[in-house]
C-alpha atoms as a PDB file:
ATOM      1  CA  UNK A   1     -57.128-130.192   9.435  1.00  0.00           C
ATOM      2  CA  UNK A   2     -54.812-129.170  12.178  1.00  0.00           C
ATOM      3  CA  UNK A   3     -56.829-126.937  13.570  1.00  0.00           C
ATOM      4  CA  UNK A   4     -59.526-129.600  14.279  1.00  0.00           C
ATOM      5  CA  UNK A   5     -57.448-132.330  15.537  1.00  0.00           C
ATOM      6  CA  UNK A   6     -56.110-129.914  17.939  1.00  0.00           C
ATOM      7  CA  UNK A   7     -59.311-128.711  18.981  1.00  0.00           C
ATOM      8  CA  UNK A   8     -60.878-131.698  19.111  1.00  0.00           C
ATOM      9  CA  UNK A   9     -58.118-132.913  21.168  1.00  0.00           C
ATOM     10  CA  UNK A  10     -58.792-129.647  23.422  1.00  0.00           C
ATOM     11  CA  UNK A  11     -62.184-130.708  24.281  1.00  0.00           C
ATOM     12  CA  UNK A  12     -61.569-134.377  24.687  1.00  0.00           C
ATOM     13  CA  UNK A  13     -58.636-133.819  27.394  1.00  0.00           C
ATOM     14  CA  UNK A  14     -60.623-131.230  29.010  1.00  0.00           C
ATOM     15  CA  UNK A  15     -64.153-133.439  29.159  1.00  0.00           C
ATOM     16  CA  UNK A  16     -62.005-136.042  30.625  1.00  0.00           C
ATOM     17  CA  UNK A  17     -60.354-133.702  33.519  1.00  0.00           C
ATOM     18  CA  UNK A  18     -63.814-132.229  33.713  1.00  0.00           C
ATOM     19  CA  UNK A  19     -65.323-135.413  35.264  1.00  0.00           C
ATOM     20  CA  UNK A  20     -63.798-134.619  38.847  1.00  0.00           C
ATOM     21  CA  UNK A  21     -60.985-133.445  40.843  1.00  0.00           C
ATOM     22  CA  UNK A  22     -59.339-134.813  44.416  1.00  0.00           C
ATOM     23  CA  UNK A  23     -58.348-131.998  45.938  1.00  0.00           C
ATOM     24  CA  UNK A  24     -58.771-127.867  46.093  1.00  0.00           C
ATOM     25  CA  UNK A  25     -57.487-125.327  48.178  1.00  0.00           C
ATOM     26  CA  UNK A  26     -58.447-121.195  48.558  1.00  0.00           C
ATOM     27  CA  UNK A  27     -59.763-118.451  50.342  1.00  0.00           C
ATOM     28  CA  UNK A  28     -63.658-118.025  51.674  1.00  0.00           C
ATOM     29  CA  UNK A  29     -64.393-114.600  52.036  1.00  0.00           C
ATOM     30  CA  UNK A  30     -67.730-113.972  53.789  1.00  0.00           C
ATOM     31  CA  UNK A  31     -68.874-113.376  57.112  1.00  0.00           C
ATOM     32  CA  UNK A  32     -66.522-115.783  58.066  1.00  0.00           C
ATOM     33  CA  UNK A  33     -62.933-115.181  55.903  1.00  0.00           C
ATOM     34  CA  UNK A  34     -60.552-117.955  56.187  1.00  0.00           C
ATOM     35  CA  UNK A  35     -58.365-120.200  54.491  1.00  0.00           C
ATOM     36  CA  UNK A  36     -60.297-123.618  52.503  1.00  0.00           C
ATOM     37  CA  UNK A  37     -59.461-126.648  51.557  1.00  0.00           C
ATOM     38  CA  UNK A  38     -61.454-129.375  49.988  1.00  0.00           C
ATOM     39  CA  UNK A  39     -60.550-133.118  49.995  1.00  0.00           C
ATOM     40  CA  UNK A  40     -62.729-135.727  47.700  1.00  0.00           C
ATOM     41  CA  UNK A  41     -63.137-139.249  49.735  1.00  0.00           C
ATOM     42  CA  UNK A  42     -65.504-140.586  47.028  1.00  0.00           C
ATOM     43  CA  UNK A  43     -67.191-139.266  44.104  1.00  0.00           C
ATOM     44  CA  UNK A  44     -69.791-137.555  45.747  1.00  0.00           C
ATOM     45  CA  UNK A  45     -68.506-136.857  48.882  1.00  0.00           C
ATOM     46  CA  UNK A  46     -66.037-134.401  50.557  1.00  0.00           C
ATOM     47  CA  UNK A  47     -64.635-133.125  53.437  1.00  0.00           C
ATOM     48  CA  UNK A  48     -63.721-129.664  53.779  1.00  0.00           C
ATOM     49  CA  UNK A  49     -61.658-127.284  56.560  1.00  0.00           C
ATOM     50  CA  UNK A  50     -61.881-124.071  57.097  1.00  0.00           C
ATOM     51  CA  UNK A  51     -59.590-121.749  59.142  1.00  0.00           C
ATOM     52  CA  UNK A  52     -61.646-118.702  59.691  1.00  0.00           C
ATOM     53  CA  UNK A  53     -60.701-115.424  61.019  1.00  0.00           C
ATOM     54  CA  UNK A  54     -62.986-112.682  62.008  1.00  0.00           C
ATOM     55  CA  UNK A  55     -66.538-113.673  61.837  1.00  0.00           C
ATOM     56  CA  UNK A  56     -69.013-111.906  64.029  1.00  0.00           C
ATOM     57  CA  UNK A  57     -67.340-111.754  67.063  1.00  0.00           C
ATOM     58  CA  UNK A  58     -63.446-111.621  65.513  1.00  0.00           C
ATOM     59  CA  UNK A  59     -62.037-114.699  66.969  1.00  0.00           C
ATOM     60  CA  UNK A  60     -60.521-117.832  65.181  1.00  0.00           C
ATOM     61  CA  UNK A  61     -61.583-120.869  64.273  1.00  0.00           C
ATOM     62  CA  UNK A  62     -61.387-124.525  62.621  1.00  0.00           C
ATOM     63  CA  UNK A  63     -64.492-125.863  60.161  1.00  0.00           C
ATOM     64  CA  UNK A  64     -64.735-129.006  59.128  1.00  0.00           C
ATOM     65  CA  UNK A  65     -67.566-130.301  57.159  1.00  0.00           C
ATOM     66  CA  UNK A  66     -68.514-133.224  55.178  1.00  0.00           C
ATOM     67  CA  UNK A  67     -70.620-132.633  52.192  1.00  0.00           C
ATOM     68  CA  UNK A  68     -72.376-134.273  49.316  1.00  0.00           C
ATOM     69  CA  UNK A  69     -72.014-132.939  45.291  1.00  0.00           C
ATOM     70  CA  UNK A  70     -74.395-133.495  43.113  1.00  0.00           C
ATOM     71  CA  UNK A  71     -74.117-132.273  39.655  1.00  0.00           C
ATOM     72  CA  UNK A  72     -77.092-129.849  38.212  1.00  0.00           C
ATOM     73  CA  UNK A  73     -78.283-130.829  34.970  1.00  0.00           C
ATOM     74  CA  UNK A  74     -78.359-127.971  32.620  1.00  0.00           C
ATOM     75  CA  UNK A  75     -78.403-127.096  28.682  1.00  0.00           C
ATOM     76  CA  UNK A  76     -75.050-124.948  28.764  1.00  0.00           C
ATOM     77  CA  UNK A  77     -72.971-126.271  31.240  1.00  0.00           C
ATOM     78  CA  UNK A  78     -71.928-129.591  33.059  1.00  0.00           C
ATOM     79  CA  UNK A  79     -69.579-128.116  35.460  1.00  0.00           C
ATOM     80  CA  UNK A  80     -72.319-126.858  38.284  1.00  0.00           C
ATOM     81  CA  UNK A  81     -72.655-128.742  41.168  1.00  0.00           C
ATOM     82  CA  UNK A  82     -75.075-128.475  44.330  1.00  0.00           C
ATOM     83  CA  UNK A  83     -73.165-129.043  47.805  1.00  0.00           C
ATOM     84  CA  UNK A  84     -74.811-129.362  50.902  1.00  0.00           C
ATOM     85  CA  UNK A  85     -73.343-131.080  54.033  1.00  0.00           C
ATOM     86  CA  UNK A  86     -73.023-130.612  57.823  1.00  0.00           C
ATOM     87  CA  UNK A  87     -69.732-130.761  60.753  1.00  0.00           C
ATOM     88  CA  UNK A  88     -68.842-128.671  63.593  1.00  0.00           C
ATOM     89  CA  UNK A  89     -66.007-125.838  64.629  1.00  0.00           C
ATOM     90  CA  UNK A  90     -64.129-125.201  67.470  1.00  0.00           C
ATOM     91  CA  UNK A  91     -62.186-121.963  68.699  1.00  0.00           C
ATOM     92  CA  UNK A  92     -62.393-118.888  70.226  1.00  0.00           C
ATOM     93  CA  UNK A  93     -64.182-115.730  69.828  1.00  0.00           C
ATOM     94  CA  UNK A  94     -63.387-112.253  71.440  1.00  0.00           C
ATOM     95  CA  UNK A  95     -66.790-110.010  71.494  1.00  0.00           C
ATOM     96  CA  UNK A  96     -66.933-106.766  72.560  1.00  0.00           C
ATOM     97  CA  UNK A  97     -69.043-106.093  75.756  1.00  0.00           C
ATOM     98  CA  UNK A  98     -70.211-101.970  75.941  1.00  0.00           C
ATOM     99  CA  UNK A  99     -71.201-101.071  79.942  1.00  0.00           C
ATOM    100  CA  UNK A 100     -72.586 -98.301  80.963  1.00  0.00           C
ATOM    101  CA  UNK A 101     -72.598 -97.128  85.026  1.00  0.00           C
ATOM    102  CA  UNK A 102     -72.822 -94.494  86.931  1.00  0.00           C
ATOM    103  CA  UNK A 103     -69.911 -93.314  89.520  1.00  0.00           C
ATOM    104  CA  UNK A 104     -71.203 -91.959  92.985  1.00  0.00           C
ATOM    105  CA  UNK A 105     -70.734 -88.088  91.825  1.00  0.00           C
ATOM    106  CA  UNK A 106     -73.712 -89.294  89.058  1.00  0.00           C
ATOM    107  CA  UNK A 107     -71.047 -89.019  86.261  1.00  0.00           C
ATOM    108  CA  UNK A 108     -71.816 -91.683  83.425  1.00  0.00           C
ATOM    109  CA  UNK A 109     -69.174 -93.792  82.614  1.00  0.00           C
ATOM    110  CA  UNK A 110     -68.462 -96.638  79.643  1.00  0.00           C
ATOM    111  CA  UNK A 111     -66.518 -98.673  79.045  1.00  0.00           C
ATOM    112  CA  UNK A 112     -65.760-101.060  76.255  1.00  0.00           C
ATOM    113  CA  UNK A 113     -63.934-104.711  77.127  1.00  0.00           C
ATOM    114  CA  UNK A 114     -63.324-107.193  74.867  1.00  0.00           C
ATOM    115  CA  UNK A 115     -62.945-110.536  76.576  1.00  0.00           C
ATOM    116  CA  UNK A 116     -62.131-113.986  74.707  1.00  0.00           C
ATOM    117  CA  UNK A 117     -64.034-117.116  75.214  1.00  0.00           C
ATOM    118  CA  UNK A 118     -63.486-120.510  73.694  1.00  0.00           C
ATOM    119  CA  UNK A 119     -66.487-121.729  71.501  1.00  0.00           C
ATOM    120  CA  UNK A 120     -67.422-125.461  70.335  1.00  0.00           C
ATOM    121  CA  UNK A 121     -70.505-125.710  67.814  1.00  0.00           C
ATOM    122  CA  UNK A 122     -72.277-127.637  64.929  1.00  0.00           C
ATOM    123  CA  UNK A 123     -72.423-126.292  61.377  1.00  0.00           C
ATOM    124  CA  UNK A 124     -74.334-126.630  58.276  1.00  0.00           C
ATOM    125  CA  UNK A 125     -73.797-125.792  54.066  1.00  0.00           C
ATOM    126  CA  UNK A 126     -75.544-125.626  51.397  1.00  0.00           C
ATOM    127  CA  UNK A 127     -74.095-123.643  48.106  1.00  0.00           C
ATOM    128  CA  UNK A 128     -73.999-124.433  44.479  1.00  0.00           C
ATOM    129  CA  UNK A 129     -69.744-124.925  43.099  1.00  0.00           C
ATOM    130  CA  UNK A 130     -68.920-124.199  39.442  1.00  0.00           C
ATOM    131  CA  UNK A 131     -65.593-125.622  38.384  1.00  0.00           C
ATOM    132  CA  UNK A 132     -63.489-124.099  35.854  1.00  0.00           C
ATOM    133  CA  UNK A 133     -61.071-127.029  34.708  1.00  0.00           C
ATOM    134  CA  UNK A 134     -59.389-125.027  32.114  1.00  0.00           C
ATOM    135  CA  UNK A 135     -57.986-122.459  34.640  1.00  0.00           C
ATOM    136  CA  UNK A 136     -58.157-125.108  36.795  1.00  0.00           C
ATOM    137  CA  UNK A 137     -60.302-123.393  39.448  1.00  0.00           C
ATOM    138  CA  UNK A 138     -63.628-123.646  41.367  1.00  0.00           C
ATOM    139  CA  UNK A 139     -65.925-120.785  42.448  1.00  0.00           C
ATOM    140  CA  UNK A 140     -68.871-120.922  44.609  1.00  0.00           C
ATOM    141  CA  UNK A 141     -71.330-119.720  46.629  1.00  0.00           C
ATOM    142  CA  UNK A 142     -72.618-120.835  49.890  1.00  0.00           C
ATOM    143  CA  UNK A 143     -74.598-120.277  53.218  1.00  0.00           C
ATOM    144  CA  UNK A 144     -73.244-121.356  56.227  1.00  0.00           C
ATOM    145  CA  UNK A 145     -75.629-121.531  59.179  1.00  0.00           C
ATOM    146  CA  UNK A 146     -74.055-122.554  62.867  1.00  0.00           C
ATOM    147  CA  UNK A 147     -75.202-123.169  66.468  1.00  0.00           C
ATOM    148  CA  UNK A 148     -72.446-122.325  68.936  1.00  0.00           C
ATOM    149  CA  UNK A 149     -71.646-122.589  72.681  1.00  0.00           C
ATOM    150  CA  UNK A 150     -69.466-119.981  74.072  1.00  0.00           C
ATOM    151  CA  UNK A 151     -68.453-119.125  77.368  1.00  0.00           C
ATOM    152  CA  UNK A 152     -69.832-120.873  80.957  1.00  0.00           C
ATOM    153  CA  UNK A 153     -73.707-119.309  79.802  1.00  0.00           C
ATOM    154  CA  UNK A 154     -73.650-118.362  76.353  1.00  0.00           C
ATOM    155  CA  UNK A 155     -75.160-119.385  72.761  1.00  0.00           C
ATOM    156  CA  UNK A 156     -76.128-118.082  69.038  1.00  0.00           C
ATOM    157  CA  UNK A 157     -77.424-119.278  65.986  1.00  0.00           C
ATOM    158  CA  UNK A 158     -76.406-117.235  62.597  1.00  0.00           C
ATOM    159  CA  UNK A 159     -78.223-118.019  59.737  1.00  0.00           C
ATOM    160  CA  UNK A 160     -76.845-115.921  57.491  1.00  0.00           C
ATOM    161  CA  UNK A 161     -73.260-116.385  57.278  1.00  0.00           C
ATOM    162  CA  UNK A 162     -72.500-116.340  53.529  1.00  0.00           C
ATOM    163  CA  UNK A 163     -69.778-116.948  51.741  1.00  0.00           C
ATOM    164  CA  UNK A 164     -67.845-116.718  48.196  1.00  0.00           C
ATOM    165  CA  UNK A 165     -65.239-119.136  47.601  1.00  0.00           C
ATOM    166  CA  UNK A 166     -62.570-119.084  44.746  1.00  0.00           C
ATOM    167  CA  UNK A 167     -60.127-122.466  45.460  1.00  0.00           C
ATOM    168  CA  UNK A 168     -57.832-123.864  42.727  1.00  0.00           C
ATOM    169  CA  UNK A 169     -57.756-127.486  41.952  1.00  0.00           C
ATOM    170  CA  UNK A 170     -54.892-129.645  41.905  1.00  0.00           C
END
């Protein structure tokens, strides 16, 4: 008898955690590493910031995003959740620029320089969250797509910046 009202109790307490959480911090590792964390402002909706390192042009920068959770319906599980939401980053990147010239005595000569230019753009997410309340953790998957101004002249759009997330929930 014990054993039941324990684990009875056991699932109640964690169905009730299970509903939703407030907070979560972690690590993205991706294209774009970086430190997360994860803020709920209402039941559905979150804002999120990102300090990411590296990236494709090895620079640092701050992503913040608000995005929209909406649970996923499915026979063995409650805890899966589709995210999707936009923002917009700001830092600075430091690419590396390869030149190739020729001296006056028609010897070739490159050189590699690595300059550092500060970068504003807008983001996007979408990504699919599966939260592990008995650890108490969250893991997910995501793909980050971003238009960004850098430099006096320059701009890119990545589509395919994705990212694994593990945070833990407190």
């Amino acid at each position: 008898m014990k054993y039941i009202f324990t684990f009875f109790f056991v699932f109640c307490l964690s169905t009730a955690w299970a509903q939703k959480y407030k907070n979560s911090a972690g690590f993205r590792l991706g294209k774009t590493d970086g430190i997360t964390y994860k803020r709920f402002l209402a039941e559905t909706g979150a804002v999120e910031f990102i300090l990411g390192f590296g990236g494709y042009d090895h620079g640092m920068q701050i992503y913040t995003t608000y995005q929209w959770h909406y649970q996923i319906p499915t026979q063995f599980t409650e805890s899966l959740y589709l995210y999707y939401g936009a923002g917009g980053h700001v830092g600075y990147i430091r690419p590396y620029s390869n030149r190739k010239y020729y001296r006056g005595d028609s010897t070739v000569v490159y050189e590699n320089e690595k300059q550092t230019y500060y970068a504003i753009g807008v983001d996007g997410v979408i990504g699919l969250e599966y939260r592990i309340f008995t650890v108490p953790m969250t893991v997910s998957m995501e793909l980050k797509p971003y238009f960004e101004y850098y430099g006096l002249r320059y701009a890119q759009f990545r589509f395919w910046d994705f990212g694994f997330t593990v945070k833990y929930i407190f």
